[in-house]
Every structure is written in C-alpha cells, then in structure tokens.
N, C-alpha and C. Protein backbone atom coordinates (compact mmCIF):
# COMPACT_ATOMS: atom_id res chain seq x y z
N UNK A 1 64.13 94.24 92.94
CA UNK A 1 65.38 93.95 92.33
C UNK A 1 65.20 93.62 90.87
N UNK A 2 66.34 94.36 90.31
CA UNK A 2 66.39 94.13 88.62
C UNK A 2 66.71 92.59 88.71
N UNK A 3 66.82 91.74 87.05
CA UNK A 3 67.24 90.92 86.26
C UNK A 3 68.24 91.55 85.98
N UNK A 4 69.63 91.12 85.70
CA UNK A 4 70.48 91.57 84.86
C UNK A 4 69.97 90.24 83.51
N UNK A 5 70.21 91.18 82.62
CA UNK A 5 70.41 89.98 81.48
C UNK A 5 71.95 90.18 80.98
N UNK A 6 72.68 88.89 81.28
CA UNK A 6 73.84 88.78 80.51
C UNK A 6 74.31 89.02 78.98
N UNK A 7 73.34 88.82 78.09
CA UNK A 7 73.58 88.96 77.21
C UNK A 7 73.83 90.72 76.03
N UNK A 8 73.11 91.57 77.75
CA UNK A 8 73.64 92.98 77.08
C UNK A 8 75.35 93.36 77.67
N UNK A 9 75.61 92.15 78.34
CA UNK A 9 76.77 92.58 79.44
C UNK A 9 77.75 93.64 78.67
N UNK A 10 78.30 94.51 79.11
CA UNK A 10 79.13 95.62 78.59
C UNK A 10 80.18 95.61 78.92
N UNK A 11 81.45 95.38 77.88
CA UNK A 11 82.79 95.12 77.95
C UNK A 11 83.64 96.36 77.93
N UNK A 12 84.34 96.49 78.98
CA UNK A 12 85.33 97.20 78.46
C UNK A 12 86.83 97.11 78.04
N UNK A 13 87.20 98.18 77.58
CA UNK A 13 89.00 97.73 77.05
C UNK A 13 89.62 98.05 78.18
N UNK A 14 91.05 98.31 78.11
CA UNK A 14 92.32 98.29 78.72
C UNK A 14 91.98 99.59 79.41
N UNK A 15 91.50 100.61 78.63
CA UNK A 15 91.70 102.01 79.47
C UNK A 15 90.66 102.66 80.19
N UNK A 16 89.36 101.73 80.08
CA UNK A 16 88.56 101.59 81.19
C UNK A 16 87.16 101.98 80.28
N UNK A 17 87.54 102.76 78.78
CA UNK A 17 86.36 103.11 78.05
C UNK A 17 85.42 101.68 77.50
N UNK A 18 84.18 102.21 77.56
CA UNK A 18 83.45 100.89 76.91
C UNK A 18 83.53 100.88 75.42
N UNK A 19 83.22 99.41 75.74
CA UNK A 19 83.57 98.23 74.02
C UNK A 19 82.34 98.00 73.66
N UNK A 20 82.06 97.74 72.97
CA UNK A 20 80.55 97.26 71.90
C UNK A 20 81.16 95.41 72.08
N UNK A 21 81.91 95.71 72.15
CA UNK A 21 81.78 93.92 71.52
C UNK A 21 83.01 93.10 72.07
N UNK A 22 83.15 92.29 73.04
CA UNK A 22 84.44 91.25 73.80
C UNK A 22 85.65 91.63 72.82
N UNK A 23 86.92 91.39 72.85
CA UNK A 23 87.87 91.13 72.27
C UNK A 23 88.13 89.71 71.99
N UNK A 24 88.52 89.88 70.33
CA UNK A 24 88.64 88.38 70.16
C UNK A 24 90.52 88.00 70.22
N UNK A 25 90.63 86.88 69.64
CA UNK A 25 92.52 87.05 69.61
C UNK A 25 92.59 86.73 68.11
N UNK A 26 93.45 87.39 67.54
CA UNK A 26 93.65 86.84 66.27
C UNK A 26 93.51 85.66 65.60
N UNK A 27 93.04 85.40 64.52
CA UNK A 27 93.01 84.20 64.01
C UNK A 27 94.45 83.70 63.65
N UNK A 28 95.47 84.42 63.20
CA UNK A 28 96.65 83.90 63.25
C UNK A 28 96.92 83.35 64.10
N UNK A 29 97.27 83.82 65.14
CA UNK A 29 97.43 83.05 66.47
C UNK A 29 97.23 82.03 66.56
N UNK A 30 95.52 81.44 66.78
CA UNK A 30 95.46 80.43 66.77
C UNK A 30 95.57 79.47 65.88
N UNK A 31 95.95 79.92 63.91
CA UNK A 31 96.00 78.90 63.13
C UNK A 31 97.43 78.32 63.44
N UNK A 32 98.27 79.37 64.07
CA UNK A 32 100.15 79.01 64.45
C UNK A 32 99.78 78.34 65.63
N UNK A 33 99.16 78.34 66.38
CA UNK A 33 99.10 77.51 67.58
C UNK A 33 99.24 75.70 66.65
N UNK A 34 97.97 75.65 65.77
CA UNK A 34 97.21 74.28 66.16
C UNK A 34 98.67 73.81 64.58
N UNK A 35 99.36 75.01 63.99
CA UNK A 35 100.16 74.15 63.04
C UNK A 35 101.27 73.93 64.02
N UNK A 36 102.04 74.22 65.36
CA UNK A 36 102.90 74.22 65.74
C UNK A 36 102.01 72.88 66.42
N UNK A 37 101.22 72.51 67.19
CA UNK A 37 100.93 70.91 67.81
C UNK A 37 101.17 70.25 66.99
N UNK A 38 100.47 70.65 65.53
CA UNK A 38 100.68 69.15 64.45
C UNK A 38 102.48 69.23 64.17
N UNK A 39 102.75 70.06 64.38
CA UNK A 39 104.41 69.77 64.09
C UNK A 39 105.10 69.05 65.51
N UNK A 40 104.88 69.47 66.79
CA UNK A 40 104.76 68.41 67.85
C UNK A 40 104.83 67.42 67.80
N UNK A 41 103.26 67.04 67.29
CA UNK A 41 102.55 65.78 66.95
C UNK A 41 103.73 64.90 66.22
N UNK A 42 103.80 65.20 65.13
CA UNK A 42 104.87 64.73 63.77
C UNK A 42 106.36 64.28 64.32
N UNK A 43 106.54 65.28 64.86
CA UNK A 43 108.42 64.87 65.86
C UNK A 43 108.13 63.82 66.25
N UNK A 44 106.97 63.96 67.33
CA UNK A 44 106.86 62.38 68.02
C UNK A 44 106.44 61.37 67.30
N UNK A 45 105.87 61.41 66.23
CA UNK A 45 105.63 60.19 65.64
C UNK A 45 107.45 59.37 65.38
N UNK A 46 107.42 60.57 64.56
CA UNK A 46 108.94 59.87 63.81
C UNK A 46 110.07 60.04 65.07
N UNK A 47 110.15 60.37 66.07
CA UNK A 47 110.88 59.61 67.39
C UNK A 47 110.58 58.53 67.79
N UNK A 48 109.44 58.12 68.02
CA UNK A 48 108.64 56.60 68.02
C UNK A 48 108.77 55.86 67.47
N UNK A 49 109.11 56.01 65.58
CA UNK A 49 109.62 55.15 64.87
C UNK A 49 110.56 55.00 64.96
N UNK A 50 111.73 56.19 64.63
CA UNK A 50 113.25 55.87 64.83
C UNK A 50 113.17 54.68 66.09
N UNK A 51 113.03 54.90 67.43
CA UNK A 51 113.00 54.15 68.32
C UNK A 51 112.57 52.48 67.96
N UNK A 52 111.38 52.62 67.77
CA UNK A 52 111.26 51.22 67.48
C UNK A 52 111.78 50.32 66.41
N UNK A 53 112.17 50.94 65.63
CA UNK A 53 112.73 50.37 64.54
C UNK A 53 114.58 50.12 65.01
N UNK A 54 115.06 50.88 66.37
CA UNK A 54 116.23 50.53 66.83
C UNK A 54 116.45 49.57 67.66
N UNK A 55 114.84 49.18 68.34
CA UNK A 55 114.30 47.88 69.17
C UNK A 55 114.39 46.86 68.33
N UNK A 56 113.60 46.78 67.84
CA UNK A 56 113.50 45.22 66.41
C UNK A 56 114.61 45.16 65.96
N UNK A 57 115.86 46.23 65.81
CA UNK A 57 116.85 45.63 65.04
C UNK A 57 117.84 45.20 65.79
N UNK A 58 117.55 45.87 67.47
CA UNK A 58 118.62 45.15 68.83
C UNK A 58 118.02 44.15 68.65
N UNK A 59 116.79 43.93 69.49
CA UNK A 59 116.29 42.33 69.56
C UNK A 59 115.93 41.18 68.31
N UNK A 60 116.13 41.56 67.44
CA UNK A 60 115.61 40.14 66.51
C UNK A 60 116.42 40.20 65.34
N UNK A 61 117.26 41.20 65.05
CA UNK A 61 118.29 41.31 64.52
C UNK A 61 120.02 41.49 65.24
N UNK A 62 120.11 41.14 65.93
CA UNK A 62 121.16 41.04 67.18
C UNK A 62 122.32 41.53 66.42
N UNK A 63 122.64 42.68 66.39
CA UNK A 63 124.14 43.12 66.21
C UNK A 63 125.12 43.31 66.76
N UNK A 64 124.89 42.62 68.14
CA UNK A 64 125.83 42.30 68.98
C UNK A 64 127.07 40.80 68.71
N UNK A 65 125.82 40.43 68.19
CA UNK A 65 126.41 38.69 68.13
C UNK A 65 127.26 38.68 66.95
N UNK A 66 127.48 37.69 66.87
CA UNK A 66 128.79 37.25 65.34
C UNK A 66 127.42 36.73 64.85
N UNK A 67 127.62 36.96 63.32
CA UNK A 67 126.38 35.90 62.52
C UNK A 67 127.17 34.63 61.94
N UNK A 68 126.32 33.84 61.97
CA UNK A 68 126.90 32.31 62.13
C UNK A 68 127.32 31.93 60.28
N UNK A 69 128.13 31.32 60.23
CA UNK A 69 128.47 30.90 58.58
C UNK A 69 127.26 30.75 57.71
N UNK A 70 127.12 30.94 56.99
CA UNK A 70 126.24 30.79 55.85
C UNK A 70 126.22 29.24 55.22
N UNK A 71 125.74 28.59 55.44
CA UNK A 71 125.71 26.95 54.46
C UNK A 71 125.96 27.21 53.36
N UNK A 72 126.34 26.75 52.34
CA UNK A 72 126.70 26.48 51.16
C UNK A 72 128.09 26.98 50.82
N UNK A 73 128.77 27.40 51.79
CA UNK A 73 130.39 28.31 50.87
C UNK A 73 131.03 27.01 50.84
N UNK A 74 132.35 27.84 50.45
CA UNK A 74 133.14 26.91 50.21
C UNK A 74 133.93 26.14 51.13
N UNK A 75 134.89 25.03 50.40
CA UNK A 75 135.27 24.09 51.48
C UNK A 75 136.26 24.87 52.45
N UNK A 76 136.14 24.71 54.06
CA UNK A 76 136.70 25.51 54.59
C UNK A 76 138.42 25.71 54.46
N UNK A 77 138.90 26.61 54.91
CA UNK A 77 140.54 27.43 54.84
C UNK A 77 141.21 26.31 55.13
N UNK A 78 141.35 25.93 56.51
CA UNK A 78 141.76 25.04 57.04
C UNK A 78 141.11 24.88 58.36
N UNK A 79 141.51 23.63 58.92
CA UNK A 79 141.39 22.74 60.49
C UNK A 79 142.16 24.06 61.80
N UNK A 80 141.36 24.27 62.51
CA UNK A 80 142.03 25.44 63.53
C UNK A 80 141.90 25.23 64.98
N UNK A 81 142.82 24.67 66.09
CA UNK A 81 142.44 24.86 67.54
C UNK A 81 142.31 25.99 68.00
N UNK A 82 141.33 26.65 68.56
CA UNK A 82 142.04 27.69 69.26
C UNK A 82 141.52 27.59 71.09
N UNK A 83 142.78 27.82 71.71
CA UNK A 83 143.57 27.78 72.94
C UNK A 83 143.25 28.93 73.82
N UNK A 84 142.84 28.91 75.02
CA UNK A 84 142.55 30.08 75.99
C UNK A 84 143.60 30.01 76.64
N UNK A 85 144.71 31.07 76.33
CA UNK A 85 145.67 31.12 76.98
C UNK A 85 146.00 32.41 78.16
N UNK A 86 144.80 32.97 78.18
CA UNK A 86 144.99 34.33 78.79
C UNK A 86 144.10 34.11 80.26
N UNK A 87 143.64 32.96 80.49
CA UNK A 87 142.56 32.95 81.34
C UNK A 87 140.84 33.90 81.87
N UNK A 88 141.05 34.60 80.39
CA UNK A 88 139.59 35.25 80.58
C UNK A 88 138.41 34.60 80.05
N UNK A 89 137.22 33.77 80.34
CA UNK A 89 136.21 33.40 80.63
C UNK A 89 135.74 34.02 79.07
N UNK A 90 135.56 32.77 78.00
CA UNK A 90 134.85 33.33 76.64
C UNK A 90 135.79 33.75 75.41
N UNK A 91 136.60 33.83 76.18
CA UNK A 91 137.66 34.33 74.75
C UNK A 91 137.91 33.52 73.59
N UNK A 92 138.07 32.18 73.99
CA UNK A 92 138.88 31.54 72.94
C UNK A 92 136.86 30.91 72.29
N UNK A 93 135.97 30.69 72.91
CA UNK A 93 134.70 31.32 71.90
C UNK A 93 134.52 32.09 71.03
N UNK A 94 134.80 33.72 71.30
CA UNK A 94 134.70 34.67 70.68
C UNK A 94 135.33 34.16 68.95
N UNK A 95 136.83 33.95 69.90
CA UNK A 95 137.76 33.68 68.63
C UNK A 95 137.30 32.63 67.58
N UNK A 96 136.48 31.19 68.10
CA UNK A 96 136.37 30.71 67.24
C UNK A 96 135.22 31.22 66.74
N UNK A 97 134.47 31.92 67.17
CA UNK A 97 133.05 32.47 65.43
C UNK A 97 133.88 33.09 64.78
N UNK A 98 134.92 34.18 65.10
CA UNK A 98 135.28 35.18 64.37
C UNK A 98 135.93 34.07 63.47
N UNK A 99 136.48 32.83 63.71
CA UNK A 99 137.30 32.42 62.79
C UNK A 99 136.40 31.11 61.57
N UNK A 100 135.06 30.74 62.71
CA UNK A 100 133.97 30.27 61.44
C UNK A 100 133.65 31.02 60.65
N UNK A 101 133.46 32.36 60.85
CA UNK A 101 132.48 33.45 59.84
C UNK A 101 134.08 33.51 58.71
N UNK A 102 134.64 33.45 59.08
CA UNK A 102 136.14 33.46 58.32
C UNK A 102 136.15 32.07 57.30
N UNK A 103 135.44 31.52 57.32
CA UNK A 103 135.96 30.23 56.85
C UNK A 103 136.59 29.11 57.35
N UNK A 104 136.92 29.34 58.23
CA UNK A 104 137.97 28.04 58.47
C UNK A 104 137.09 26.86 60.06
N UNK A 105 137.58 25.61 59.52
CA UNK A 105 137.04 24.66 60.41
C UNK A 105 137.45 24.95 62.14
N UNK A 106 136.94 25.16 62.90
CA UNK A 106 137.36 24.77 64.31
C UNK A 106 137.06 23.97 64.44
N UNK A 107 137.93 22.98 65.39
CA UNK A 107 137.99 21.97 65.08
C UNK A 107 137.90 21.40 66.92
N UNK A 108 138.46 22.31 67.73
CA UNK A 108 138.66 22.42 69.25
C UNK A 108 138.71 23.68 70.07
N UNK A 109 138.41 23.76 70.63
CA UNK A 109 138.02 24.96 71.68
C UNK A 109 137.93 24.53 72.88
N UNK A 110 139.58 25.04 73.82
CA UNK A 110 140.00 25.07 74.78
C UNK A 110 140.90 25.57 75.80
N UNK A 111 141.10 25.15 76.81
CA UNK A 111 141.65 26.04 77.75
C UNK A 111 143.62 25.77 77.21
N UNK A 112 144.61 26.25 76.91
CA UNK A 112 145.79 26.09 76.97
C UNK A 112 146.36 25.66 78.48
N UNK A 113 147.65 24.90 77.99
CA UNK A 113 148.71 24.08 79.50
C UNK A 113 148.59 24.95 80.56
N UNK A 114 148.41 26.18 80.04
CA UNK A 114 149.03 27.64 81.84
C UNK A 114 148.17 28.75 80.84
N UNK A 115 147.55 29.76 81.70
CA UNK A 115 147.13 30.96 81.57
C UNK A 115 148.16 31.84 81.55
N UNK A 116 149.20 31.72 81.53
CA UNK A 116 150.03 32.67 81.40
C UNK A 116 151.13 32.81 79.83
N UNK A 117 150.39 32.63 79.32
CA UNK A 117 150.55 33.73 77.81
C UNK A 117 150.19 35.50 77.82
N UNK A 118 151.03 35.77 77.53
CA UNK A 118 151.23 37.24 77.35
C UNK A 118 150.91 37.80 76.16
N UNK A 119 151.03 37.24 75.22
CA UNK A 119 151.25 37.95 73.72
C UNK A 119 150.10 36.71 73.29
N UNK A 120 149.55 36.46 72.10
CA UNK A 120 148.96 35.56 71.42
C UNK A 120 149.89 34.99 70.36
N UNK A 121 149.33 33.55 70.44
CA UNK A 121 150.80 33.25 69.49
C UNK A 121 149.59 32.30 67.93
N UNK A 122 150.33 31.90 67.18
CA UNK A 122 150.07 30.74 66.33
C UNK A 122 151.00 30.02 65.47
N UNK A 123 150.63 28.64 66.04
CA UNK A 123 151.35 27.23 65.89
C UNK A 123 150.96 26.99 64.88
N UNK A 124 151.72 26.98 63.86
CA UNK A 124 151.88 26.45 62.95
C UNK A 124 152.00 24.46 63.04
N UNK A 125 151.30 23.49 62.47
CA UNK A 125 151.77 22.14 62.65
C UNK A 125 152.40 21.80 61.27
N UNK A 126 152.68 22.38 60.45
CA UNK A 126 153.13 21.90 59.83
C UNK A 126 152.79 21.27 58.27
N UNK A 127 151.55 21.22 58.43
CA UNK A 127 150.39 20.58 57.61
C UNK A 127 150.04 21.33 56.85
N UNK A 128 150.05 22.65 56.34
CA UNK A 128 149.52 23.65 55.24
C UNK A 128 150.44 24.30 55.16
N UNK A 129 150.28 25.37 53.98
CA UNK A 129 151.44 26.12 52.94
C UNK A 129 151.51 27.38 54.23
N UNK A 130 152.60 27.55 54.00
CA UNK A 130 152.92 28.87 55.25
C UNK A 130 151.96 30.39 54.79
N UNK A 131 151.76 30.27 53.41
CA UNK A 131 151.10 31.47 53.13
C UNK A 131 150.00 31.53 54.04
N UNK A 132 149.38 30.38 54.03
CA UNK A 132 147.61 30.09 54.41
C UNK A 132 147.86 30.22 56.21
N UNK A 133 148.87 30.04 56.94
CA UNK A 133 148.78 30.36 57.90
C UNK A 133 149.26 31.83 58.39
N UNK A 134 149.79 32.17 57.64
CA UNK A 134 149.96 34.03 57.67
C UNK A 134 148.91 34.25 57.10
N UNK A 135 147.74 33.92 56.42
CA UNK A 135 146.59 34.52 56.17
C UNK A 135 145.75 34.74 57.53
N UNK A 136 145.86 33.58 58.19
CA UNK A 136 145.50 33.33 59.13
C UNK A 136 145.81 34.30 60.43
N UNK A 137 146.74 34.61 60.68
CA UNK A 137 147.28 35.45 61.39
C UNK A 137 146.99 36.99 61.04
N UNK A 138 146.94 37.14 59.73
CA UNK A 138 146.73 38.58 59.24
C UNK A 138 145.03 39.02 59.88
N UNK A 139 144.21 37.73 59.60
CA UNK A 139 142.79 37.66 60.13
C UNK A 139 142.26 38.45 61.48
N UNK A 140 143.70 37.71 61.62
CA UNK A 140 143.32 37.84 63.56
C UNK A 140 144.31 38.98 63.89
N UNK A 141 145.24 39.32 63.24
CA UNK A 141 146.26 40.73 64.01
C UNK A 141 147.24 40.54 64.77
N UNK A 142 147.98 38.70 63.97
CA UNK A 142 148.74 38.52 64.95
C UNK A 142 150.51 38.72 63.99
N UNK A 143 151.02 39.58 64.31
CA UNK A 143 151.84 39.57 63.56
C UNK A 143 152.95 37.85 63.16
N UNK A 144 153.43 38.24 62.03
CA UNK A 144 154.52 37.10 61.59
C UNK A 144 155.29 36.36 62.57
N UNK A 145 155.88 37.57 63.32
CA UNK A 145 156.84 36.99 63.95
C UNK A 145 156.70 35.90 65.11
N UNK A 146 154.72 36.21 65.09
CA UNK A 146 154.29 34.95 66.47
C UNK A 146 153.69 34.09 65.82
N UNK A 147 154.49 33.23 64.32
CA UNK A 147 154.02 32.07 63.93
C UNK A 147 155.04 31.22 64.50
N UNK A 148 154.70 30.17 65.02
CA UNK A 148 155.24 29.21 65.40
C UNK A 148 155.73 27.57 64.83
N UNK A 149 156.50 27.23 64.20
CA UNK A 149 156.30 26.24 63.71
C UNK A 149 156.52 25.09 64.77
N UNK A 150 155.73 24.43 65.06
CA UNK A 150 155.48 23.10 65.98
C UNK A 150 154.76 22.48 65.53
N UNK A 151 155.78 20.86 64.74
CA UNK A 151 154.79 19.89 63.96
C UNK A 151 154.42 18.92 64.49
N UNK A 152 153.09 18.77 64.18
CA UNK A 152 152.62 17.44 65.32
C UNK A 152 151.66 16.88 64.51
N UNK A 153 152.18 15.39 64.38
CA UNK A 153 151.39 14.20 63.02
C UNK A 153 150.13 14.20 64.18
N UNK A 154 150.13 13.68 66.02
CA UNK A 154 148.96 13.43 66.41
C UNK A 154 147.96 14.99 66.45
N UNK A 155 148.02 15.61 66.43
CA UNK A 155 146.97 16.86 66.61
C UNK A 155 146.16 17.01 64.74
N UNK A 156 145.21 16.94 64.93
CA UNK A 156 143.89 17.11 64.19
C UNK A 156 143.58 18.36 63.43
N UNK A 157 144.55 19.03 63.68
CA UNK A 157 144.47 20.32 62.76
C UNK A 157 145.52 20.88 62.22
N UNK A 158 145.52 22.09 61.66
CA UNK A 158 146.82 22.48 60.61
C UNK A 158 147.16 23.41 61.47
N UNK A 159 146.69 24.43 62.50
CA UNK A 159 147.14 25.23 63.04
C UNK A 159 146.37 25.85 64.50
N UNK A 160 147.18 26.41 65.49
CA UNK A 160 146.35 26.18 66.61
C UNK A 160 146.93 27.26 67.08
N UNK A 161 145.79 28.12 67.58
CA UNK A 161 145.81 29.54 67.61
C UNK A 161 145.52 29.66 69.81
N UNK A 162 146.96 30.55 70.26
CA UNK A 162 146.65 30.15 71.57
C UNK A 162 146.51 31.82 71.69
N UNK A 163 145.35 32.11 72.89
CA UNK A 163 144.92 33.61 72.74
C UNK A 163 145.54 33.94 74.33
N UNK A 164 146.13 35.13 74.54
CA UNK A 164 147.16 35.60 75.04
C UNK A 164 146.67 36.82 75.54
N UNK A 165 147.10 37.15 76.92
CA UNK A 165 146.25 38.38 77.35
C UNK A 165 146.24 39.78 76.38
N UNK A 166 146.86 39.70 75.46
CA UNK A 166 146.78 40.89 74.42
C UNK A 166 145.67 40.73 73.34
N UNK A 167 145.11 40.09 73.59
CA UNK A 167 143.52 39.80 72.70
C UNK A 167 142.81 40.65 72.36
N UNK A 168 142.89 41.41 73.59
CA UNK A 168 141.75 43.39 73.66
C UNK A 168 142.83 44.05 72.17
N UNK A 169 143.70 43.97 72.37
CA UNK A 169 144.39 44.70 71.17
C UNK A 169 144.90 44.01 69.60
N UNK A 170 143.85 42.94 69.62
CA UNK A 170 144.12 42.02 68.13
C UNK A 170 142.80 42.71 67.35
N UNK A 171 143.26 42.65 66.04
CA UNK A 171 142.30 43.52 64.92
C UNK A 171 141.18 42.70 65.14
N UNK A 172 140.89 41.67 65.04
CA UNK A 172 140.02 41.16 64.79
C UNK A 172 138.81 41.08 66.15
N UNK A 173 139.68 41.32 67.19
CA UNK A 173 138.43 41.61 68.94
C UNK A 173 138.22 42.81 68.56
N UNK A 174 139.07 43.76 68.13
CA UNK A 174 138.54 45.26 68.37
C UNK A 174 137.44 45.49 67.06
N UNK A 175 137.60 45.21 66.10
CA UNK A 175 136.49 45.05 65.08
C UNK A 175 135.08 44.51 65.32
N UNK A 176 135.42 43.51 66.61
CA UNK A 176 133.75 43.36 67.28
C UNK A 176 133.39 44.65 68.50
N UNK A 177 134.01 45.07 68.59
CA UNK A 177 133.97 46.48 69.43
C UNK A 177 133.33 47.88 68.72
C-alpha cells in the first residue's frame, strides 16, 4: 500500500476538471464581512449607552417626582390649604408640591367635610388681593367662576384649595402626565 501525501492533494472545480490550486474567496468579501461586525459592534455599543444613560436618569435623577423648592427664593405667594375632596388616595399631596414648586406656603394637607365634590373649587378667605388668588387658580386650571369667597379670621391661611373629582382634567395634574 501507497502513502498518499496530502500535500500534492488535487483539487478540482465545479465542472469536474482539475485545479492546480484550492479556491480562495475574495478578499472583498471578507474585508465587508469584518467592516459590517465592527458596524454591529458600534450599534451595540451606542444602544448600551443610550440605555444606560436612560437608567441613571430614571433612577437618580427621578423624573417622575415633582422637584422640591429650591431654598433661597422668594418670600412665598401666599398661605394655602389644600382639601381632598374627591376621595382618591394622594391627591391633595400631589397638589400640594405642585403648589410648593409654585411658591406658595402649604400650610395643611387634608381630607375635606364629604368626598363628594365634583368640580374643584377655591376658597377664597378673604385675606389677600383677589388678583393673587386668580393667580392661583390660573396655576392649577381652575376656572374664575370656582373662586369662592368664604372669610374666616380662625383658618391660618389666605386660601384653601378643595380638589374635586375633576382633578384628572386640571392643567396643572395633566402637566405631571
């Protein structure tokens, strides 16, 4: 029995005639192969970043939350109750950051006499210029016509804001939306 030696091995092509020498594949080919991975490569990097950089700014930059007043402004608008009059769990919270980041003092945060307010209203007491409490109202999206004037020497603030199951549709909830 012969040795074959591999290294004379004899190739042939497609149509069955012999080749002198293997077929190679173009070098194009493979230089478009290895630039199309590094372009792969590259997408995923910068998907990875976009991503993480949308992590760090959910978690440690919270743009969910209200950001809390800044120390040093000025002296606040005015003294403000505001009243959960709609009976949903958090609301009259909400309302008061939206109305710290606003400027103005809260002063109380609580449940109203009955959950059954329909509309949102604001009580005017009497105690500040009517402009400053239609500012107030403009804030929040409550039109004019639900200022209330009810003056009261014992209550601690200038105006007291009672939130009313129409809250989902005041400028100022849907702007945290």
């Amino acid at each position: 029995m012969t040795k074959r030696n591999y290294s004379t091995r004899r190739v042939y092509d497609r149509r069955g005639t012999r080749s002198s020498a293997p077929r190679r594949s173009s070098g194009n080919l493979l230089a478009m192969k290895k630039k199309l991975n590094w372009i792969f490569v590259w997408l995923l990097v910068v998907v990875n970043v976009a991503l993480i950089v949308f992590l760090v700014r959910k978690i440690f930059i919270v743009g969910d939350a209200i950001p809390t007043r800044i120390t040093g402004q000025s002296e606040p608008e005015m003294a403000v109750e505001v009243l959960n009059g709609c009976g949903t769990a958090g609301v009259a919270n909400i309302f008061s950051e939206i109305l710290k980041n606003k400027n103005y003092d809260v002063v109380n945060v609580d449940n109203a006499d009955s959950f059954d307010y329909e509309k949102s209203v604001v009580l005017d007491r009497g105690r500040q210029n009517r402009k400053k409490i239609e500012r107030l109202s403009k804030i929040l999206g409550i039109s004019k016509d639900r200022i209330l004037l009810i003056e009261s020497q014992s209550c601690q603030c200038d105006a007291t804001l009672i939130i009313g199951s129409d809250y989902n549709e005041l400028r100022a909830f849907r702007r945290l939306r």
